[in-house]
N, C-alpha and C. Protein backbone atom coordinates (compact mmCIF):
# COMPACT_ATOMS: atom_id res chain seq x y z
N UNK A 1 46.47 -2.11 82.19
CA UNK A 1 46.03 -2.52 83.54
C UNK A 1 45.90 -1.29 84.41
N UNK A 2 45.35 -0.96 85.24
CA UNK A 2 44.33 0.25 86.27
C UNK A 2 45.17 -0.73 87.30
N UNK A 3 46.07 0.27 87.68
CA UNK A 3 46.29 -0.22 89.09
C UNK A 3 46.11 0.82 90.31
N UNK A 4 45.22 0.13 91.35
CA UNK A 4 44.74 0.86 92.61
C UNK A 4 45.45 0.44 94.00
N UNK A 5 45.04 1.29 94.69
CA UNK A 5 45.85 1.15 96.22
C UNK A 5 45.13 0.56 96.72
N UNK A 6 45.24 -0.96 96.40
CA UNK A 6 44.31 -1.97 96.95
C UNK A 6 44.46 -2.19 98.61
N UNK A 7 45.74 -1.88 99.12
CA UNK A 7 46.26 -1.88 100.25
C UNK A 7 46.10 -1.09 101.20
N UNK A 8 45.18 0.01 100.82
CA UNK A 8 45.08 1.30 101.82
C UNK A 8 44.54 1.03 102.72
N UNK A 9 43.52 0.38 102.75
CA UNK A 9 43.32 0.39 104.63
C UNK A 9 44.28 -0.57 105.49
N UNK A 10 44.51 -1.30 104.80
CA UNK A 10 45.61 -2.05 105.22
C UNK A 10 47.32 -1.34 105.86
N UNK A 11 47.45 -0.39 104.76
CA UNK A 11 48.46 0.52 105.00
C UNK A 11 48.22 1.85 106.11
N UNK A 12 46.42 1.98 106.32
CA UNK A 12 46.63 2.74 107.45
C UNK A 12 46.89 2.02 108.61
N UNK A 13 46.09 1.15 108.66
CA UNK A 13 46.24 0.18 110.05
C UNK A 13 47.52 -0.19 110.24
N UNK A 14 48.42 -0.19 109.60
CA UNK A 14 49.57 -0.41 109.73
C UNK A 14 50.28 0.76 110.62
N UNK A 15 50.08 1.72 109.92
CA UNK A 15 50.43 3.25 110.44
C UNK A 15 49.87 3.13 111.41
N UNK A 16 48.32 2.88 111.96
CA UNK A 16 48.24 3.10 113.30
C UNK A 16 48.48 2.26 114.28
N UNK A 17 48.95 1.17 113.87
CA UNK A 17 49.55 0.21 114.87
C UNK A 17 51.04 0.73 115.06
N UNK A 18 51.48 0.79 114.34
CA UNK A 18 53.50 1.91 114.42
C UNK A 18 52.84 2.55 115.33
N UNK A 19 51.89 3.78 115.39
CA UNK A 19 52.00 4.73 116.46
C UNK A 19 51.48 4.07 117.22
N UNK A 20 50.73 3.36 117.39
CA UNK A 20 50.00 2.93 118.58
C UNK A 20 51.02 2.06 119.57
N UNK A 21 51.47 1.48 119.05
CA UNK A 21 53.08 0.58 119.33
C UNK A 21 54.67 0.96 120.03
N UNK A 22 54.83 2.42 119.05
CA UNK A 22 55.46 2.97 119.24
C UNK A 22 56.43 3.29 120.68
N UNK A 23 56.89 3.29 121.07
CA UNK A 23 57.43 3.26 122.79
C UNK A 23 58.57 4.40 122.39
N UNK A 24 58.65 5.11 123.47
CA UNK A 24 59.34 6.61 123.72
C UNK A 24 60.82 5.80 124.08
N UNK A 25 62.12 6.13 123.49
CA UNK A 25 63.48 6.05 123.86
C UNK A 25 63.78 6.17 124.93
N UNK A 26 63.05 7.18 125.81
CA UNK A 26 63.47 7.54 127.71
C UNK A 26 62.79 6.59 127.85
N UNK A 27 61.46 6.09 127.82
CA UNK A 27 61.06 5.33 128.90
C UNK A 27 61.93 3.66 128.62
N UNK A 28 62.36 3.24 127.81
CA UNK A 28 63.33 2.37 127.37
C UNK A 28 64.33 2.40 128.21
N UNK A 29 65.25 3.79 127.91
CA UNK A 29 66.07 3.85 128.84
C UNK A 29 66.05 4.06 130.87
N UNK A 30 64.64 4.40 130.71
CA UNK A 30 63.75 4.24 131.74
C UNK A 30 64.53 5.90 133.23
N UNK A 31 64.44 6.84 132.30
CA UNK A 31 64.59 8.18 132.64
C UNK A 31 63.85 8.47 133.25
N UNK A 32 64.04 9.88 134.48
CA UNK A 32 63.58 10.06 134.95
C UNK A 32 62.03 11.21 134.14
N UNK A 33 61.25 11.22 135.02
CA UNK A 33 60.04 11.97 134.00
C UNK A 33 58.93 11.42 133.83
N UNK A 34 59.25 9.82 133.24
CA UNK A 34 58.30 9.12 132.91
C UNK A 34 57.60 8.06 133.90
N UNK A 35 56.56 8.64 134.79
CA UNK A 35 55.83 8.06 135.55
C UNK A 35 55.09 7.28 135.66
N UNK A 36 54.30 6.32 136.54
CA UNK A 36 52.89 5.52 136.23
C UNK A 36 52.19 6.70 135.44
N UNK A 37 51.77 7.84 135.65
CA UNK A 37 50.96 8.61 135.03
C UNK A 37 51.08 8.96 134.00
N UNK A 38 52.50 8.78 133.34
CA UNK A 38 52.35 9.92 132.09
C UNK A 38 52.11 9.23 131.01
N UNK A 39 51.84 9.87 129.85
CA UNK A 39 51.68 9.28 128.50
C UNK A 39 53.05 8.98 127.81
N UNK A 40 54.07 9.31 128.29
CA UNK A 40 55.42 8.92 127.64
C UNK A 40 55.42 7.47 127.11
N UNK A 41 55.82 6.96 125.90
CA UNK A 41 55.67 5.89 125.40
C UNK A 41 54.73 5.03 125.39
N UNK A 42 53.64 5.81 125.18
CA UNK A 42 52.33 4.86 125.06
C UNK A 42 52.14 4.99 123.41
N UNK A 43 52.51 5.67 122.89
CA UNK A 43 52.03 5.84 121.20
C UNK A 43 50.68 6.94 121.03
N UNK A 44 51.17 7.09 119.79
CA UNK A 44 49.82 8.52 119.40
C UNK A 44 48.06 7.86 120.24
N UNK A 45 48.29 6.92 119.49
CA UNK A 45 46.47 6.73 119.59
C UNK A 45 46.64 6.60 121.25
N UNK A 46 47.37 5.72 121.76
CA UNK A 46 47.34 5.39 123.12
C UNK A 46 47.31 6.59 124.11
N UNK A 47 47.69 7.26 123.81
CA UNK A 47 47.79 8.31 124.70
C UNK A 47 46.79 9.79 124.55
N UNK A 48 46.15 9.34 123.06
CA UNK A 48 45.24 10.29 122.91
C UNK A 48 43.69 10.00 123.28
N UNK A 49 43.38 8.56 123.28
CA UNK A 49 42.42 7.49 123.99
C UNK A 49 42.45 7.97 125.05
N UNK A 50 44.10 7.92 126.14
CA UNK A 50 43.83 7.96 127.41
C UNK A 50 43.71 9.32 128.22
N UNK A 51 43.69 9.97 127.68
CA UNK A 51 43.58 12.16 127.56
C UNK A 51 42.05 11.98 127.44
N UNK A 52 41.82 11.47 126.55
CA UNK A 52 40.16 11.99 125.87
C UNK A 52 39.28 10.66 127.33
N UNK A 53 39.75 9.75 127.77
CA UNK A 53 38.65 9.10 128.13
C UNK A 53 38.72 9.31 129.56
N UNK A 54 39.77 10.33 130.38
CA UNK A 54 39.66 10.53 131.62
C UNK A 54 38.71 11.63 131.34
N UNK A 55 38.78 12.68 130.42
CA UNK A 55 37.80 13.71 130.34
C UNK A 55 36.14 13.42 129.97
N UNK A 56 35.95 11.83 129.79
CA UNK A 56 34.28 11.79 129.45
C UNK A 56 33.93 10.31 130.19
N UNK A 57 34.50 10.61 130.89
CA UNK A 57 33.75 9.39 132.12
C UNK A 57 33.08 10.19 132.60
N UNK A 58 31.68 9.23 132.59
CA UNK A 58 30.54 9.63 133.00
C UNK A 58 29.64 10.60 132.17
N UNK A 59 30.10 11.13 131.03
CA UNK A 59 29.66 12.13 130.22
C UNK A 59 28.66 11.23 129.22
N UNK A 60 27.94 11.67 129.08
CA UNK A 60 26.67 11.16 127.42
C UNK A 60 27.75 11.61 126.14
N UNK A 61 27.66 12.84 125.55
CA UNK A 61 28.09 12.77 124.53
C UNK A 61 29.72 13.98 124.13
N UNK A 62 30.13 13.62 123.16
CA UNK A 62 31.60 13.93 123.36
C UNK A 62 31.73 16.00 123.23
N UNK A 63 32.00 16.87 123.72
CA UNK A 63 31.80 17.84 123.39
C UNK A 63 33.89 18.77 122.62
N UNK A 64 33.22 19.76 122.44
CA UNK A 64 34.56 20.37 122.08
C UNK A 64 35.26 20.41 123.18
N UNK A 65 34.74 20.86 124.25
CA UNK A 65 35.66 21.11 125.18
C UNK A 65 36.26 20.12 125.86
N UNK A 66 35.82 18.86 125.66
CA UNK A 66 36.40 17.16 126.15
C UNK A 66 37.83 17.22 125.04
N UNK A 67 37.30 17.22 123.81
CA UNK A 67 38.72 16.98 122.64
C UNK A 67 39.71 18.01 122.13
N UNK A 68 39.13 19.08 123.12
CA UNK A 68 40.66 20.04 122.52
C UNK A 68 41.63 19.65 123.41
N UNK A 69 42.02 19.39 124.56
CA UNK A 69 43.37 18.89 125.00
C UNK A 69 43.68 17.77 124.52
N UNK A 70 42.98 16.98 124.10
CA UNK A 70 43.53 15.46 123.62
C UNK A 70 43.89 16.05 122.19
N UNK A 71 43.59 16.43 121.05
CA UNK A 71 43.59 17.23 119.77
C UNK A 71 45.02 17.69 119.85
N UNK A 72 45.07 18.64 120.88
CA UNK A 72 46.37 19.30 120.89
C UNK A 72 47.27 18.46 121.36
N UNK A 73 47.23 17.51 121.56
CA UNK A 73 48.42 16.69 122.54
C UNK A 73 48.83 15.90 120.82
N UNK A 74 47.35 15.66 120.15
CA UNK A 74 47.86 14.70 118.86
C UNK A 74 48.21 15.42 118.09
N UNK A 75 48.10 16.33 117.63
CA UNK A 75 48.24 17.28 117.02
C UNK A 75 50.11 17.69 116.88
N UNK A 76 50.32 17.75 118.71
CA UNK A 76 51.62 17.59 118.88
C UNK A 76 52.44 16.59 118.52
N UNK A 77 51.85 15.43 118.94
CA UNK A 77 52.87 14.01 118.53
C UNK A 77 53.04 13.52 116.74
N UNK A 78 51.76 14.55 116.46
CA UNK A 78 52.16 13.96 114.97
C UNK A 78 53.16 14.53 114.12
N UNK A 79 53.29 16.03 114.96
CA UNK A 79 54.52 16.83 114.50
C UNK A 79 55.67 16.56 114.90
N UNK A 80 55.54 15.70 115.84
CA UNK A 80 56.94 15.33 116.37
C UNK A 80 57.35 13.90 115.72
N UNK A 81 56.75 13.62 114.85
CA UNK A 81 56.91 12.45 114.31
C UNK A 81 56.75 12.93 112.30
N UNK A 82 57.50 14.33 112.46
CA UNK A 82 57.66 14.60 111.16
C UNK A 82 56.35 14.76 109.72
N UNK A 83 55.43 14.95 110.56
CA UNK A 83 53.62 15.29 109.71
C UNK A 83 53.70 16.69 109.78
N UNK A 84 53.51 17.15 108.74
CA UNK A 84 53.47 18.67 108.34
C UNK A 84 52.10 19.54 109.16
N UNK A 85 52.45 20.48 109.68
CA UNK A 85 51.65 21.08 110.46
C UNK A 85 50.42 21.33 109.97
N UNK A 86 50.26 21.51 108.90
CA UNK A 86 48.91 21.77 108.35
C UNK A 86 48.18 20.21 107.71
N UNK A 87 48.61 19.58 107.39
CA UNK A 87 48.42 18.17 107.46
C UNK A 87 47.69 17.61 109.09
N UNK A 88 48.86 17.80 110.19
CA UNK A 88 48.53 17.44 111.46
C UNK A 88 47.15 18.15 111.64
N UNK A 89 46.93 19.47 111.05
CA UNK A 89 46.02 19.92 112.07
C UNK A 89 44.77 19.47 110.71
N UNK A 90 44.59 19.19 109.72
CA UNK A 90 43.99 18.37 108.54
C UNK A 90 43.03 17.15 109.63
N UNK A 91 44.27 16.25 109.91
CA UNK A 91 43.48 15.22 110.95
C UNK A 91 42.88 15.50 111.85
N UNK A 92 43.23 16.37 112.91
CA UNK A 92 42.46 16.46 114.39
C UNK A 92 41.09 17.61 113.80
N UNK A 93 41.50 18.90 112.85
CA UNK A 93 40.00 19.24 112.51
C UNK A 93 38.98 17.64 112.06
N UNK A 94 39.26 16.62 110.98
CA UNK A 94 38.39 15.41 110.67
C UNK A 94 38.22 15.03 111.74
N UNK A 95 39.12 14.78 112.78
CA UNK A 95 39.04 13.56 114.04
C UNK A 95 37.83 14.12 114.65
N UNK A 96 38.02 15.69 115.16
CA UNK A 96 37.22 16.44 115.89
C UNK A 96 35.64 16.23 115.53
N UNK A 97 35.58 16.07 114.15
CA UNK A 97 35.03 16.82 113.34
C UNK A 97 33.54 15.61 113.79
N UNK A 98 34.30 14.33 113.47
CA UNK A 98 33.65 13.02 113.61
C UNK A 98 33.01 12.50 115.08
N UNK A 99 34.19 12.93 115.98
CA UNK A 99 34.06 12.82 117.66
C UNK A 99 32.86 13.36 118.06
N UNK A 100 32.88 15.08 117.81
CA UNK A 100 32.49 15.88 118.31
C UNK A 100 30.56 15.36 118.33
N UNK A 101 29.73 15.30 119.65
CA UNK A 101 29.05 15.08 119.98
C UNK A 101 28.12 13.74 119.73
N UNK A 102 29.05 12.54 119.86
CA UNK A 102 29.27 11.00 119.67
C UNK A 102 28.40 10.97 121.70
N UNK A 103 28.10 10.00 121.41
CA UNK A 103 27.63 9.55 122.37
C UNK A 103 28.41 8.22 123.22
N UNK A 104 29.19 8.42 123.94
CA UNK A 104 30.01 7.09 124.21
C UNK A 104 29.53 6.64 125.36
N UNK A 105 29.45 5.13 125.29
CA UNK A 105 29.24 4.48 126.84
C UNK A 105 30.34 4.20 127.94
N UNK A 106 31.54 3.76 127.33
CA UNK A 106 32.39 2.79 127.99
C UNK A 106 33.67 3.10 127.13
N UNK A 107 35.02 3.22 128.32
CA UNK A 107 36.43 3.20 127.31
C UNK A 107 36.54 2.47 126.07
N UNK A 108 35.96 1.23 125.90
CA UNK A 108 36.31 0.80 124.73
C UNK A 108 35.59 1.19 123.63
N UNK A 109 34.37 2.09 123.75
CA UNK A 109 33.80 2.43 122.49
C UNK A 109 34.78 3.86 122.51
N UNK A 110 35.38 4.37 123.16
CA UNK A 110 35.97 5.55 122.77
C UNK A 110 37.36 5.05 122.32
N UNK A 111 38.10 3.79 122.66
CA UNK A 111 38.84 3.59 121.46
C UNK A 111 38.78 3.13 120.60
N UNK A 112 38.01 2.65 119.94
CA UNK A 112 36.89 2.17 118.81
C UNK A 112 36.25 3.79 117.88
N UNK A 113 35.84 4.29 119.07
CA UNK A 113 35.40 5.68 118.11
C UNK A 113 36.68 6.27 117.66
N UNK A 114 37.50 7.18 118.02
CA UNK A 114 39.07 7.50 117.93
C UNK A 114 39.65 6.64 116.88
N UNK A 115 39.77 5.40 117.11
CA UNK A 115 40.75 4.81 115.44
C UNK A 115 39.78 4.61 114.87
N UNK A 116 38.53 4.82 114.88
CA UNK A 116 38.01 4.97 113.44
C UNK A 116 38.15 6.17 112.82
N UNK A 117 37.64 7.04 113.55
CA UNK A 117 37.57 8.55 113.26
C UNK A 117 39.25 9.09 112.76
N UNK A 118 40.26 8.74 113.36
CA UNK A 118 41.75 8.73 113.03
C UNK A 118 41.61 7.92 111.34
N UNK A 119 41.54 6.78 111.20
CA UNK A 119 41.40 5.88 110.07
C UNK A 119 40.66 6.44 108.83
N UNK A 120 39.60 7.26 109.27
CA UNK A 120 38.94 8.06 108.27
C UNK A 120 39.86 9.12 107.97
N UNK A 121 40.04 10.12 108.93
CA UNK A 121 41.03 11.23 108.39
C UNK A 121 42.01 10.96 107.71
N UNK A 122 42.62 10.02 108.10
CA UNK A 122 44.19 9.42 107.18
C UNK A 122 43.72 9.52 105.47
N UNK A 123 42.37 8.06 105.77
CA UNK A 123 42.02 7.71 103.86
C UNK A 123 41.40 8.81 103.48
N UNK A 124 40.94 9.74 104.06
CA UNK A 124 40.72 11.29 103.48
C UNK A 124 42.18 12.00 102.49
N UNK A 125 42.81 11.90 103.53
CA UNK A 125 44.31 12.37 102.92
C UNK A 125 45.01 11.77 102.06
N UNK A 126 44.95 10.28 102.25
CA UNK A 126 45.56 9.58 101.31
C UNK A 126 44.53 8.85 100.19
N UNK A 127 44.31 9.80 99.29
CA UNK A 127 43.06 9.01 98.43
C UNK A 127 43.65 8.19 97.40
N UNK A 128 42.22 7.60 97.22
CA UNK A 128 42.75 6.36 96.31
C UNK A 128 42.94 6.61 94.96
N UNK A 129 44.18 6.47 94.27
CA UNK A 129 44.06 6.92 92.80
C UNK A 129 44.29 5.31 92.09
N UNK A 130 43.73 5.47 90.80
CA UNK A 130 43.46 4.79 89.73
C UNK A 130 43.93 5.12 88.56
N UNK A 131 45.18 4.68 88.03
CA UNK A 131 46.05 5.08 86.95
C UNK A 131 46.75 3.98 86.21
N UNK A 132 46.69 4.01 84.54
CA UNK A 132 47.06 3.37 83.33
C UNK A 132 48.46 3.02 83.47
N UNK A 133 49.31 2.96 84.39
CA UNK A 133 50.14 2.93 84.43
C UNK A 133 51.11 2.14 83.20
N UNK A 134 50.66 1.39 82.71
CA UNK A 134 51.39 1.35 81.39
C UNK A 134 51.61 2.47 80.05
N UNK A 135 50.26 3.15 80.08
CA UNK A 135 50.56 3.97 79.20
C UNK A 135 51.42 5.63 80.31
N UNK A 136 51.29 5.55 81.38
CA UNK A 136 51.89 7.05 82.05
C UNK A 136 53.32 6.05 81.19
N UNK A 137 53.72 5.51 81.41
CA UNK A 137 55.27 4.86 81.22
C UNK A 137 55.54 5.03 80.14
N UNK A 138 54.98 4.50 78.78
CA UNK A 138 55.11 4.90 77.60
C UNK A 138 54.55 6.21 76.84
N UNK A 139 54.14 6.55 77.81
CA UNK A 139 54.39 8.26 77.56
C UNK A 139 55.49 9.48 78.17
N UNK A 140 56.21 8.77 78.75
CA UNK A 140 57.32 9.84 79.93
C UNK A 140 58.33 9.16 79.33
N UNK A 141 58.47 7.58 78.67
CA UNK A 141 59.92 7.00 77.75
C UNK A 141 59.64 7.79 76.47
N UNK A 142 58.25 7.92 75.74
CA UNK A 142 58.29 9.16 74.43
C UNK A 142 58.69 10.56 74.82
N UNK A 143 58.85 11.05 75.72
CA UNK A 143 59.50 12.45 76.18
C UNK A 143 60.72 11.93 76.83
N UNK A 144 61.39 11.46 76.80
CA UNK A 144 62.70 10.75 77.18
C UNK A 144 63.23 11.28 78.65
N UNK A 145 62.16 10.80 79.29
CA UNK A 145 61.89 11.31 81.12
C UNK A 145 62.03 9.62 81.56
N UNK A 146 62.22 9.13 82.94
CA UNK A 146 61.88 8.41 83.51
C UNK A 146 60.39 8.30 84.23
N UNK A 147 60.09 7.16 84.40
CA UNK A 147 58.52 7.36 85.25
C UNK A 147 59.35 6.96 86.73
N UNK A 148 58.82 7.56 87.49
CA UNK A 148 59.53 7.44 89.10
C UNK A 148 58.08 7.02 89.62
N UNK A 149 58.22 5.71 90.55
CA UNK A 149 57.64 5.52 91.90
C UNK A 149 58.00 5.32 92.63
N UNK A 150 57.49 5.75 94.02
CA UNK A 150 58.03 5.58 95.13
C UNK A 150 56.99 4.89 95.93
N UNK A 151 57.69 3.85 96.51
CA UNK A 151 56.75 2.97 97.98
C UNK A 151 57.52 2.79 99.16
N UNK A 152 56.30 3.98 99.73
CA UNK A 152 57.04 3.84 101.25
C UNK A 152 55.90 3.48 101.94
N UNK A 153 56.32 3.13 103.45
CA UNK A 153 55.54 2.83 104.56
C UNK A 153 56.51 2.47 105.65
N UNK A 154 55.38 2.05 106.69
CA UNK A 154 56.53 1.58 107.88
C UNK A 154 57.33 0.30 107.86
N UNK A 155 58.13 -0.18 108.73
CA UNK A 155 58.13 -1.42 108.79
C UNK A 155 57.01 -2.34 108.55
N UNK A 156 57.62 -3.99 107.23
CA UNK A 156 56.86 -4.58 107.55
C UNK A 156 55.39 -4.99 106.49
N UNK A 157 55.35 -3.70 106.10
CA UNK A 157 53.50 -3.67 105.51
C UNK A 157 53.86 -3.84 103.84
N UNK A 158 55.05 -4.49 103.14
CA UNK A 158 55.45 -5.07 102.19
C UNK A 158 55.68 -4.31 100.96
N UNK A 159 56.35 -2.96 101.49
CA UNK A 159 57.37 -2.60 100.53
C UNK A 159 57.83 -3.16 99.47
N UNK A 160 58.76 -3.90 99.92
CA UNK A 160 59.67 -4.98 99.01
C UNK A 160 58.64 -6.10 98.34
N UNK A 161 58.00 -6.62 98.86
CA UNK A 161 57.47 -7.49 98.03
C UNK A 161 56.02 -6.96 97.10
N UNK A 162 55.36 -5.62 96.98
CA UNK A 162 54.85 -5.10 96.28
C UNK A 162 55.58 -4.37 94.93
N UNK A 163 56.45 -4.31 94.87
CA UNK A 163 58.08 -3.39 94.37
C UNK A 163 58.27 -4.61 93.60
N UNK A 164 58.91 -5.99 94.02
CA UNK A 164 58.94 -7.23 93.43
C UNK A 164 58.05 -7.20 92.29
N UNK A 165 56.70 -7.37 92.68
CA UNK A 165 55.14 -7.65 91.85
C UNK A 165 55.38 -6.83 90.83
N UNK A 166 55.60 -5.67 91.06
CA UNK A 166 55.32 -4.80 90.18
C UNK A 166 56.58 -4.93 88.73
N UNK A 167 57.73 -4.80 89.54
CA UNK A 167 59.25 -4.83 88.71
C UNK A 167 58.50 -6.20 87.94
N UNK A 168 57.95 -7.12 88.16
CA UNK A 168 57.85 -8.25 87.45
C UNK A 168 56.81 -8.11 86.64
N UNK A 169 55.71 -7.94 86.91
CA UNK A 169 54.83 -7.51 85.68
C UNK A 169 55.16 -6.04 84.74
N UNK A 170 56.05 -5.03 84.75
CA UNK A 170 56.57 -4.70 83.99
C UNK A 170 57.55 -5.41 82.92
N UNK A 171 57.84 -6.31 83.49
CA UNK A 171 59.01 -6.73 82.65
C UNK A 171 58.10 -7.94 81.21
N UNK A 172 56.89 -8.56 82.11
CA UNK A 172 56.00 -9.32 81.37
C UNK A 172 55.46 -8.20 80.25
N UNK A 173 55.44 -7.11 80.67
CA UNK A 173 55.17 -6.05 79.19
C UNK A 173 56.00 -5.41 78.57
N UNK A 174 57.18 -5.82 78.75
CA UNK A 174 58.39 -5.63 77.96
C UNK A 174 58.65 -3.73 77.98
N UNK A 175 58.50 -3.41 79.60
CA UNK A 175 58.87 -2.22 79.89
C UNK A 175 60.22 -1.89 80.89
């Protein structure tokens, strides 16, 4: 059996709803700092939407100089949320890459443009592989190795019950 990451867009949208969702601990605790104005606990996309769309009101089409402060602000939050720096900057070059001279009418096509353009960079990074996984297994038990997988994600997007599926159709092949 060829098993694929049938779940990937599913698993990004997931990811970008966590960040998008996401709410900052101070503004919870409701500290000082965090103003009507600021982006504190709005989440990655939310706050990178709202950077990028005060800078192109009224503008035709999106330029570099509109998305490098929003870039760098995401750029920042994704590092602060444990994404490897060269990874982080992986996405905002794609994000940029896609943005850069888009023609937008109205806030909501620029958050519409943004999580797509975000959504693309991700399944860039996370590509889809296609693997025998019965025979990787009975080839790593003939070298007397374990086969290791790991499934992670955020809350929610079914860890455990993909883990289940799987533990169970191994066992239907007497692995």
């Amino acid at each position: 059996m060829d098993v694929e990451d049938e779940d990937q867009e599913g698993g990004v949208a997931a990811l970008l709803e966590g960040l998008d969702e996401e709410q900052d601990a101070q503004t919870k605790a409701g500290k000082a700092g965090s103003g009507a104005g600021s982006n504190k606990g709005r989440g990655l996309l939310g706050s990178f939407m709202s950077s990028l769309a005060m800078r192109v009101v009224g503008k035709q089409a999106l330029s570099m100089e509109d998305l490098q402060p929003a870039l760098a602000d995401m750029k920042r939050k994704l590092m602060e949320r444990n994404v490897a720096e060269a990874i982080a900057q992986n996405i905002c070059d794609s994000v940029s890459r896609s943005l850069e001279g888009q023609k937008l009418a109205s806030f909501t096509g620029v958050a519409s443009f943004v999580a797509r353009a975000f959504e693309d960079a991700l399944s860039g990074i996370l590509h889809k592989r296609t693997t025998d996984l019965l025979l990787d297994i009975k080839k790593a038990q003939e070298r007397g190795r374990p086969y290791v997988v790991v499934f992670c994600g955020v809350n929610g997007v079914g860890k455990s019950t993909n883990l289940a599926k799987i533990a169970y159709w191994l066992g239907q092949h007497n692995v």
